[in-house]
C-alpha atoms as a PDB file:
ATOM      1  CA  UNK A   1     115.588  50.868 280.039  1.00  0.00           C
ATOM      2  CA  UNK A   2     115.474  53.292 276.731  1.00  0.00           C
ATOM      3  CA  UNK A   3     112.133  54.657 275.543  1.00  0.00           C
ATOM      4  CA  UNK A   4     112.265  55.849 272.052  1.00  0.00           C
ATOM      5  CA  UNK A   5     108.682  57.706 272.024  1.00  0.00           C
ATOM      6  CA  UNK A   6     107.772  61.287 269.925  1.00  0.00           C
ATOM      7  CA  UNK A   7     105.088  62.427 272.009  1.00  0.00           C
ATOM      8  CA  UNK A   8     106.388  63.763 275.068  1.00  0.00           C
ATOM      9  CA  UNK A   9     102.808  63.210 277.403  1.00  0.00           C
ATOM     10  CA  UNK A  10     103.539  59.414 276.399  1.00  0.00           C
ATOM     11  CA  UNK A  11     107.069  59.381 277.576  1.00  0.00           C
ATOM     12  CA  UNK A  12     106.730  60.657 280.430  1.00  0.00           C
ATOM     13  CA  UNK A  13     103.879  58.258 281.304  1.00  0.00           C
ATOM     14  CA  UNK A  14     105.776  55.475 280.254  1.00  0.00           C
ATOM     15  CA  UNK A  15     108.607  56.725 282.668  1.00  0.00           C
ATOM     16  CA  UNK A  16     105.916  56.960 285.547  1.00  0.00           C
ATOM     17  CA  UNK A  17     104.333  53.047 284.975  1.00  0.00           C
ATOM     18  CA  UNK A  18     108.314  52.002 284.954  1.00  0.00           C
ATOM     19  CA  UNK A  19     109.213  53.893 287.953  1.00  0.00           C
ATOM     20  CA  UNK A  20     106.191  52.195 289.871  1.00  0.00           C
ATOM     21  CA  UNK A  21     106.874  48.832 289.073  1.00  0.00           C
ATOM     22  CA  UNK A  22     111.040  49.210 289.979  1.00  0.00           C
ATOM     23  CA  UNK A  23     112.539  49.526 286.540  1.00  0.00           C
ATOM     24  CA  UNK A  24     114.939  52.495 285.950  1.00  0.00           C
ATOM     25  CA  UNK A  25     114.338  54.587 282.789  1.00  0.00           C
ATOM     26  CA  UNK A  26     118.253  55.357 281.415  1.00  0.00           C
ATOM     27  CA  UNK A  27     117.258  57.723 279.040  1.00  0.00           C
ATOM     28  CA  UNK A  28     114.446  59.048 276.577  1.00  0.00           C
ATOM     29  CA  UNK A  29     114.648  59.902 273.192  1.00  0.00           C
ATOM     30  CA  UNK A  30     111.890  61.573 270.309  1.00  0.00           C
ATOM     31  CA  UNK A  31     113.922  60.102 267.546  1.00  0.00           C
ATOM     32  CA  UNK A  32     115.357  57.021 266.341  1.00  0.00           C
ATOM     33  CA  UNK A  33     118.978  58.458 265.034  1.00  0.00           C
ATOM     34  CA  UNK A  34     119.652  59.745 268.861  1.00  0.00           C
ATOM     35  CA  UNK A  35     118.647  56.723 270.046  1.00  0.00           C
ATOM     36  CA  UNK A  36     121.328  55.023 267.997  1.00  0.00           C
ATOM     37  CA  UNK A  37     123.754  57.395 268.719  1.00  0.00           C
ATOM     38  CA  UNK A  38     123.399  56.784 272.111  1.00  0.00           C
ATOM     39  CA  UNK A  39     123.036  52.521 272.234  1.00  0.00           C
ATOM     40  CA  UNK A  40     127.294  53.193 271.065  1.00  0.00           C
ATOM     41  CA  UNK A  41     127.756  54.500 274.775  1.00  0.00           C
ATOM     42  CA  UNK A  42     125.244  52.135 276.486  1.00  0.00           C
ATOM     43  CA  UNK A  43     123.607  48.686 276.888  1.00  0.00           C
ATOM     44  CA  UNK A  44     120.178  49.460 277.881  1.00  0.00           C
ATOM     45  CA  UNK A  45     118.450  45.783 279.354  1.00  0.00           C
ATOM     46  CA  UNK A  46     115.300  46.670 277.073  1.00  0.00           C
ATOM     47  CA  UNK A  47     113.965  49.237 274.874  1.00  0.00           C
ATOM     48  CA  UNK A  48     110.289  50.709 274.911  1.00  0.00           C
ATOM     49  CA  UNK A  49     110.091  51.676 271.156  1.00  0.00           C
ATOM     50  CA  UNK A  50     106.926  53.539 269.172  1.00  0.00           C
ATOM     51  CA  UNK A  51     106.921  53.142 265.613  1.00  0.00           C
ATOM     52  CA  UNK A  52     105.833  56.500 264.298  1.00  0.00           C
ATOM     53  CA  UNK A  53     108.951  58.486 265.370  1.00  0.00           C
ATOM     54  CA  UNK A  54     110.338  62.672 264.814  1.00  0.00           C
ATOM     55  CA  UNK A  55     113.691  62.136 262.820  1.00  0.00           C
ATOM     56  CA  UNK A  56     113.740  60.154 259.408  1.00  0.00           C
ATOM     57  CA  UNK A  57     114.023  56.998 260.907  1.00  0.00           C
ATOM     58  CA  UNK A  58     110.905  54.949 262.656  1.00  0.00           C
ATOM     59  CA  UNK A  59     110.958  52.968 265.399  1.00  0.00           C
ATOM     60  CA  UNK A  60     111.046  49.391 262.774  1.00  0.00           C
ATOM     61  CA  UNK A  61     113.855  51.457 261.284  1.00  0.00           C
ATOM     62  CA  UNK A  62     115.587  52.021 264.395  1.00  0.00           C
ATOM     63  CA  UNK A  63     114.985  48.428 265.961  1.00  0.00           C
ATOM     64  CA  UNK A  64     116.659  46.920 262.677  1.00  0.00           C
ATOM     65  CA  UNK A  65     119.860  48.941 263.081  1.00  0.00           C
ATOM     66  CA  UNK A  66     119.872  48.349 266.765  1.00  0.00           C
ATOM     67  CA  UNK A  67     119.074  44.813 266.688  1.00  0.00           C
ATOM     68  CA  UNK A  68     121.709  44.246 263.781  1.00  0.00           C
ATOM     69  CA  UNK A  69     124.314  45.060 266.206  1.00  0.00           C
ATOM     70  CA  UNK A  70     123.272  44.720 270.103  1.00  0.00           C
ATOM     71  CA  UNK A  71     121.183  41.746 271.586  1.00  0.00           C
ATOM     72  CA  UNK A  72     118.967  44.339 273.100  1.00  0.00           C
ATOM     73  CA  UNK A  73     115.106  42.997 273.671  1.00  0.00           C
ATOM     74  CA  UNK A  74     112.310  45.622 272.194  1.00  0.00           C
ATOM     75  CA  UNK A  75     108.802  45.494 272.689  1.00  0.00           C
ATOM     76  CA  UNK A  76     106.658  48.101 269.972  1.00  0.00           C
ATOM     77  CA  UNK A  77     103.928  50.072 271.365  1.00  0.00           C
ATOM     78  CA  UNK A  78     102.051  51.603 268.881  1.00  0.00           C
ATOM     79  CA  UNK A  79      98.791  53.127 267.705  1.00  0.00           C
ATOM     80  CA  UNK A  80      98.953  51.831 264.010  1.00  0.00           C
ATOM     81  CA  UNK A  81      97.232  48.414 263.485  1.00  0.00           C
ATOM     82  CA  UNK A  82      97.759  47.929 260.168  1.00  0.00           C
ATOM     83  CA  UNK A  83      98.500  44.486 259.401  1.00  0.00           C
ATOM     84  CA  UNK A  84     101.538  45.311 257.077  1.00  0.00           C
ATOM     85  CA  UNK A  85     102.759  47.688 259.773  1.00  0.00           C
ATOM     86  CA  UNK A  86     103.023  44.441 261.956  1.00  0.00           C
ATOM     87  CA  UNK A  87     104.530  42.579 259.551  1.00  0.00           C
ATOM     88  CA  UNK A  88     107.088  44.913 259.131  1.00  0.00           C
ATOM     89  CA  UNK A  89     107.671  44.875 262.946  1.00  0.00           C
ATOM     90  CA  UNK A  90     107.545  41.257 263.492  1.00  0.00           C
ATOM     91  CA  UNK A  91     110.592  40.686 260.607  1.00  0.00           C
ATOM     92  CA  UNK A  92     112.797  42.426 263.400  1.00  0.00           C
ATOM     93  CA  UNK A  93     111.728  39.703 265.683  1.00  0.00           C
ATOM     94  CA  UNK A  94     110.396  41.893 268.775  1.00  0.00           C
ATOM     95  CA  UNK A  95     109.786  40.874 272.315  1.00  0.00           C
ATOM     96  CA  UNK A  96     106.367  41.994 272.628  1.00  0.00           C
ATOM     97  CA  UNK A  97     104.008  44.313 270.068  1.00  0.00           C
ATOM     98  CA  UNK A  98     101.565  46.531 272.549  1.00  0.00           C
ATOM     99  CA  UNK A  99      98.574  48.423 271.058  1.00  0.00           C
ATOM    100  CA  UNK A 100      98.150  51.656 272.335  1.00  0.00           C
ATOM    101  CA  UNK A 101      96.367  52.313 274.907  1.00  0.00           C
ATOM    102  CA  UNK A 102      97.570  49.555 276.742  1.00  0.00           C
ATOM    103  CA  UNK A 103      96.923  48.185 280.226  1.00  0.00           C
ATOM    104  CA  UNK A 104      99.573  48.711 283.318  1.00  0.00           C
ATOM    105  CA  UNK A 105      99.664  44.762 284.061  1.00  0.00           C
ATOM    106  CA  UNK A 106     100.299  44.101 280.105  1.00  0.00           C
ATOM    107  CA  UNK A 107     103.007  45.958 279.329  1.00  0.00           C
ATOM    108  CA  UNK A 108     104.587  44.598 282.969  1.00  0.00           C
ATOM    109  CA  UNK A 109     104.044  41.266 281.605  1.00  0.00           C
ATOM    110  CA  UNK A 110     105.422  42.069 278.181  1.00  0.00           C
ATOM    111  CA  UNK A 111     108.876  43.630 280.290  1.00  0.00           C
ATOM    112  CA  UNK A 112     108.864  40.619 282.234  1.00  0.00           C
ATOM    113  CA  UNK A 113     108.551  38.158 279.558  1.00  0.00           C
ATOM    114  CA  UNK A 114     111.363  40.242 277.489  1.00  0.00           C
ATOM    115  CA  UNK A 115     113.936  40.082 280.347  1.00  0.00           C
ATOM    116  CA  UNK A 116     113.583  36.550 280.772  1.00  0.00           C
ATOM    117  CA  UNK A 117     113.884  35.334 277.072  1.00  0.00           C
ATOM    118  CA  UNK A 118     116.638  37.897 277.050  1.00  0.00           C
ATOM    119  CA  UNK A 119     118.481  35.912 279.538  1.00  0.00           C
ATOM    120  CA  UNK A 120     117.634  32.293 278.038  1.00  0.00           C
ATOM    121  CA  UNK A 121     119.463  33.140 274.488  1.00  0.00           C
ATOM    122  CA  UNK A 122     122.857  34.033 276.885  1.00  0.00           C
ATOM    123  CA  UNK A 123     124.133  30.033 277.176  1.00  0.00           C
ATOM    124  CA  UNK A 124     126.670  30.867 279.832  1.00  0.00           C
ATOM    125  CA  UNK A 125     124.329  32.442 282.044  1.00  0.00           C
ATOM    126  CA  UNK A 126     121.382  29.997 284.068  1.00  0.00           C
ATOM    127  CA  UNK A 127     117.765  31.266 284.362  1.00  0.00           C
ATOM    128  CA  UNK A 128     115.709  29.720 287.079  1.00  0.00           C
ATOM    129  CA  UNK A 129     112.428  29.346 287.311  1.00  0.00           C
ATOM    130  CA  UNK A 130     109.513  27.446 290.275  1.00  0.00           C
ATOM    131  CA  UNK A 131     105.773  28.428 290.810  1.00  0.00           C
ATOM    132  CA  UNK A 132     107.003  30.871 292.917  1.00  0.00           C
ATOM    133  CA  UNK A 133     109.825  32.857 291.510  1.00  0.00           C
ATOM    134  CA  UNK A 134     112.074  33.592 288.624  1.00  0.00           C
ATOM    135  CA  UNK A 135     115.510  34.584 288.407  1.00  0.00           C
ATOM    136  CA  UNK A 136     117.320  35.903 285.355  1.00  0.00           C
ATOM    137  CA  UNK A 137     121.158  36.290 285.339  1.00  0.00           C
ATOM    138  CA  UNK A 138     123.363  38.275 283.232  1.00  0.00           C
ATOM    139  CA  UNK A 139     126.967  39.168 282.865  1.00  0.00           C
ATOM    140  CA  UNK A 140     127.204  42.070 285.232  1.00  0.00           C
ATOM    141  CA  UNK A 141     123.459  42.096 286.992  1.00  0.00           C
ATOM    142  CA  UNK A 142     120.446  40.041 288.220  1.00  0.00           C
ATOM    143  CA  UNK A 143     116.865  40.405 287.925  1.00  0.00           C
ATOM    144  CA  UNK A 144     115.013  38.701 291.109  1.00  0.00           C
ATOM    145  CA  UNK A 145     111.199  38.451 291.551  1.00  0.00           C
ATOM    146  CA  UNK A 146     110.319  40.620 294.544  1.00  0.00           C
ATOM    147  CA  UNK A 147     106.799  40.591 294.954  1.00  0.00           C
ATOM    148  CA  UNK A 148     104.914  40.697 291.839  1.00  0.00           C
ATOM    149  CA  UNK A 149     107.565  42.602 289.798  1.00  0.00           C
ATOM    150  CA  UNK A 150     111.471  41.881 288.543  1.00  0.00           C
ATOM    151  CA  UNK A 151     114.087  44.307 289.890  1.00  0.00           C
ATOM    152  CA  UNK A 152     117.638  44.649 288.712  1.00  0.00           C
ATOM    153  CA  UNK A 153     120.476  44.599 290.521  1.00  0.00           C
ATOM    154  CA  UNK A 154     124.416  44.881 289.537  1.00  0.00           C
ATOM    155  CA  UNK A 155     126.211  42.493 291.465  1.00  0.00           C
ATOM    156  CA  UNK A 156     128.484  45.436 292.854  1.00  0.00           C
ATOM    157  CA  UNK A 157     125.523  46.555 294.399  1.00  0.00           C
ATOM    158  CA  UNK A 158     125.018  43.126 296.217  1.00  0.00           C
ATOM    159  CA  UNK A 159     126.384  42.473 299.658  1.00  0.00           C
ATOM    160  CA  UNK A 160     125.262  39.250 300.847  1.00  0.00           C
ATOM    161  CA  UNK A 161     122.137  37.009 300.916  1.00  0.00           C
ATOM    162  CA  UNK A 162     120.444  35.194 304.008  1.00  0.00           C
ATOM    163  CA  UNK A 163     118.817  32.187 304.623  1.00  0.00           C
ATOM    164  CA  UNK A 164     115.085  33.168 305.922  1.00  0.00           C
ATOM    165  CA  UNK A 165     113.142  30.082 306.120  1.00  0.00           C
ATOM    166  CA  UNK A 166     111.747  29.222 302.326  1.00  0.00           C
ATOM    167  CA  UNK A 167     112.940  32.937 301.318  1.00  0.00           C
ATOM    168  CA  UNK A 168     116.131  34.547 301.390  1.00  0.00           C
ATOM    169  CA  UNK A 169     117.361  38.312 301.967  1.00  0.00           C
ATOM    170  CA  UNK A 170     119.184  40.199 299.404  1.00  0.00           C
ATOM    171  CA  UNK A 171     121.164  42.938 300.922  1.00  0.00           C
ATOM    172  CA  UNK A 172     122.897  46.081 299.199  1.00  0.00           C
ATOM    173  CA  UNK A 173     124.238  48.617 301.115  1.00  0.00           C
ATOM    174  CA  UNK A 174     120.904  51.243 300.264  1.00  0.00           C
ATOM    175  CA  UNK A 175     118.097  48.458 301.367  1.00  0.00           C
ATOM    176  CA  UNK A 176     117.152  45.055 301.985  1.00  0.00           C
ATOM    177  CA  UNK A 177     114.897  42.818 299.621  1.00  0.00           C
ATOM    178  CA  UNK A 178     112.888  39.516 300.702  1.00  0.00           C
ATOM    179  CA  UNK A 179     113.161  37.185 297.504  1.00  0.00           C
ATOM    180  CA  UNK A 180     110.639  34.339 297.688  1.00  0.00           C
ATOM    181  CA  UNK A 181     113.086  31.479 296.839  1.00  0.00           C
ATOM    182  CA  UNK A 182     115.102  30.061 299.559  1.00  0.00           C
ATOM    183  CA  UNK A 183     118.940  30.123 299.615  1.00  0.00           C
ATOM    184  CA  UNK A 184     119.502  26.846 298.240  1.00  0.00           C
ATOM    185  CA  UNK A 185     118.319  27.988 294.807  1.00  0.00           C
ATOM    186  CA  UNK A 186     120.067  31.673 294.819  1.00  0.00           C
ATOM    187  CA  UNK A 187     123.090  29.471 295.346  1.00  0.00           C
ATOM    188  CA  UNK A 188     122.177  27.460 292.218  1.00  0.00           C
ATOM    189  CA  UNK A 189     121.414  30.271 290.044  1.00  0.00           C
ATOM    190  CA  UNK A 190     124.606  31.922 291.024  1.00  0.00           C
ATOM    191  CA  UNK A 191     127.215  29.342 290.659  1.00  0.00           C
ATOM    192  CA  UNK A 192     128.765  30.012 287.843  1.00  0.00           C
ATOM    193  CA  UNK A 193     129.081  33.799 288.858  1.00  0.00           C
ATOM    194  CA  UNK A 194     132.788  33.156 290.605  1.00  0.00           C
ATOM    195  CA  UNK A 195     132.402  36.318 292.967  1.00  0.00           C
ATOM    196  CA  UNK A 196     129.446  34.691 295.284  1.00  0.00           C
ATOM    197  CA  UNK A 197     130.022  31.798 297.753  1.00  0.00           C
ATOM    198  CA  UNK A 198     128.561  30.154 299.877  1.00  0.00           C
ATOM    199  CA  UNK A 199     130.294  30.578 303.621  1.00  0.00           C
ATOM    200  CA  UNK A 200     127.831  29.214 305.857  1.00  0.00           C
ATOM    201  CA  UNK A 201     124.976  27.111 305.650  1.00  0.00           C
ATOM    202  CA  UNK A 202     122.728  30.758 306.235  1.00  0.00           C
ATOM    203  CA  UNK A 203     124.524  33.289 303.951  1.00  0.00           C
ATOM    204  CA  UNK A 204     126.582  33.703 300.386  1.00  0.00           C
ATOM    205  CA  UNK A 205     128.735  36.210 300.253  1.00  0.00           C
ATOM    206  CA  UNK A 206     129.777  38.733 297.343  1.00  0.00           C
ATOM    207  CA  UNK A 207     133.699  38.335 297.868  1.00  0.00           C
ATOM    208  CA  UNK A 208     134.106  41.636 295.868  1.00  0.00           C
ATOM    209  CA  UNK A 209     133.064  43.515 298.773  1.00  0.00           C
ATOM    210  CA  UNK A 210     134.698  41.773 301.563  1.00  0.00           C
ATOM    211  CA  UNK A 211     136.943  44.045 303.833  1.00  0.00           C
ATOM    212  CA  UNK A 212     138.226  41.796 306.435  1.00  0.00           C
ATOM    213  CA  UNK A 213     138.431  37.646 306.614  1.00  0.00           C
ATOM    214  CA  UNK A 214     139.046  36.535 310.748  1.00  0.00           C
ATOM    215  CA  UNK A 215     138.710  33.166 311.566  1.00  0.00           C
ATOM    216  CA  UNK A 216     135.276  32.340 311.834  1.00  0.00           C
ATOM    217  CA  UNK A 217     133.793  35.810 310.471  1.00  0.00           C
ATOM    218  CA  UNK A 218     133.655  37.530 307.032  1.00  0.00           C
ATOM    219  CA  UNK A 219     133.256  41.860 307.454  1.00  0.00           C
ATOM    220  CA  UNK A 220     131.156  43.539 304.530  1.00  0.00           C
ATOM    221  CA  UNK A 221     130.069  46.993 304.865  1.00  0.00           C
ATOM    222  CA  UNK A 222     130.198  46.914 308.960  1.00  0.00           C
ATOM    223  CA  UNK A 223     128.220  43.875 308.677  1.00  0.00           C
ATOM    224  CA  UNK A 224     129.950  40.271 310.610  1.00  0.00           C
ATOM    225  CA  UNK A 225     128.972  37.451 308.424  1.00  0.00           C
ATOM    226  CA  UNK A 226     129.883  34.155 310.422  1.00  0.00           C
ATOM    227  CA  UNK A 227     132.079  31.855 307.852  1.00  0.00           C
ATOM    228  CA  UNK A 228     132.657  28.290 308.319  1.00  0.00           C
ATOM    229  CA  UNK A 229     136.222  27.441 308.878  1.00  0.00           C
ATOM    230  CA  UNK A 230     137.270  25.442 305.963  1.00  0.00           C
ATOM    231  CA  UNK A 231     135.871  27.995 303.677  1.00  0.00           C
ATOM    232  CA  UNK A 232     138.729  30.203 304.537  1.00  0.00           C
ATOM    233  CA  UNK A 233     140.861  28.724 302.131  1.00  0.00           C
ATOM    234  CA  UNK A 234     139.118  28.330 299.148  1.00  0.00           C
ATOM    235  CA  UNK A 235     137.769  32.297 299.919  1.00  0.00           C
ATOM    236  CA  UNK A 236     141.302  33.273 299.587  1.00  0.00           C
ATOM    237  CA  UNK A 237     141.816  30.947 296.708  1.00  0.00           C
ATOM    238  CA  UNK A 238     138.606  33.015 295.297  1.00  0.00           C
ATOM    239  CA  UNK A 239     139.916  36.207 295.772  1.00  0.00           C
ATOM    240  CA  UNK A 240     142.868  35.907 293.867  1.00  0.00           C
ATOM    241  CA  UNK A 241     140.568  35.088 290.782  1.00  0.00           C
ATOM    242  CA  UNK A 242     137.894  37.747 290.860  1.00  0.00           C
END
């Protein structure tokens, strides 16, 4: 995530609440015209922008330049209540509009609400969604409910998933996550990403990181994944595509 914010104290609190609740800060920036200069490079999934900003642009200035060119969500957090201040904001058609101070489980909600109207306007992509979880897919990376917060992850981080009753395990090579939806639905959310498969009635695989295909087993990252043996075929078939 970017956060365009001028007072330092701010920013760096800001970095703290999205630390805590799993989101990774990319970079931070005082001014709109860095900020822009830097969205050239990168594809932030959301940006934390202020409105009263160092530099000659302010943070409606900057979200109209930014939004006129990348499909980046941006929630406001401001200080300034003025009702032709929000006006102004709301023509750039923001996520969210926070008043400073702000609660901890608001501007989570706000994020969380962002990401997954982010991932609704991408008609390619499938977002799904049950009383108990929510998954949001992009082109390169997923966000998962894990507990009571979203987490990204770039599908070149993911190794495998596993079946584990009415949840499933996500694991990367750093850690293992417990995702409350079952395998059924991962499967569903990710079928038209062409790298996963399904193997075996227990697992999908990330064929991207496969090292070694026997004849009942898949090998990922030291890890034996047992395959069933007429998916052998269509793996191979697979691999040649991705």
């Amino acid at each position: 995530m970017l956060i365009v914010e001028d007072e330092p104290i701010i920013a760096a609190d800001l970095a703290d609440r999205l630390d805590s609740m799993g989101y990774e800060v990319a970079q931070q920036f005082s001014n709109g015209e860095e900020a822009l200069d830097w969205l050239k490079q990168e594809r932030p999934d959301l940006i934390l922008m202020d409105i009263m900003l160092d530099g000659q642009l302010d943070g409606i200035q900057t979200a109209q330049q930014a939004r006129a060119q990348y499909a980046i969500p941006i929630i406001y957090l401001s200080s300034n209540t003025e009702d032709a201040t929000f006006q102004r904001a709301k023509s750039t058609l923001p996520a969210a509009f926070l008043t400073k101070p702000f609660r901890g489980k608001d501007l989570q909600h706000a994020i969380e609400l962002a990401i997954s109207r982010a991932s609704q306007d991408q008609p390619s992509k499938d977002a799904e969604q049950d009383n108990k979880s929510l998954t949001c897919l992009f082109d390169d990376r997923i966000f998962i409910k894990v507990k009571d917060r979203m987490l990204r992850i770039f599908f070149t981080d993911i190794l495998w998933f596993e079946a584990d009753d009415y949840y499933c395990k996500l694991i990367t090579k750093e850690r293992e996550y417990l995702v409350t939806q079952t395998l059924k639905q991962m499967g569903e959310a990710l079928a038209s990403v062409p790298q996963f498969m399904r193997v075996h009635r227990s697992y999908i695989v990330n064929l991207s990181n496969v090292e070694e295909i026997g004849e009942v087993s898949l090998h990922i990252n030291k890890g034996q994944i047992p395959m069933n043996k007429a998916s052998k075929d269509e793996i191979i078939t697979r691999l040649q595509r991705i």
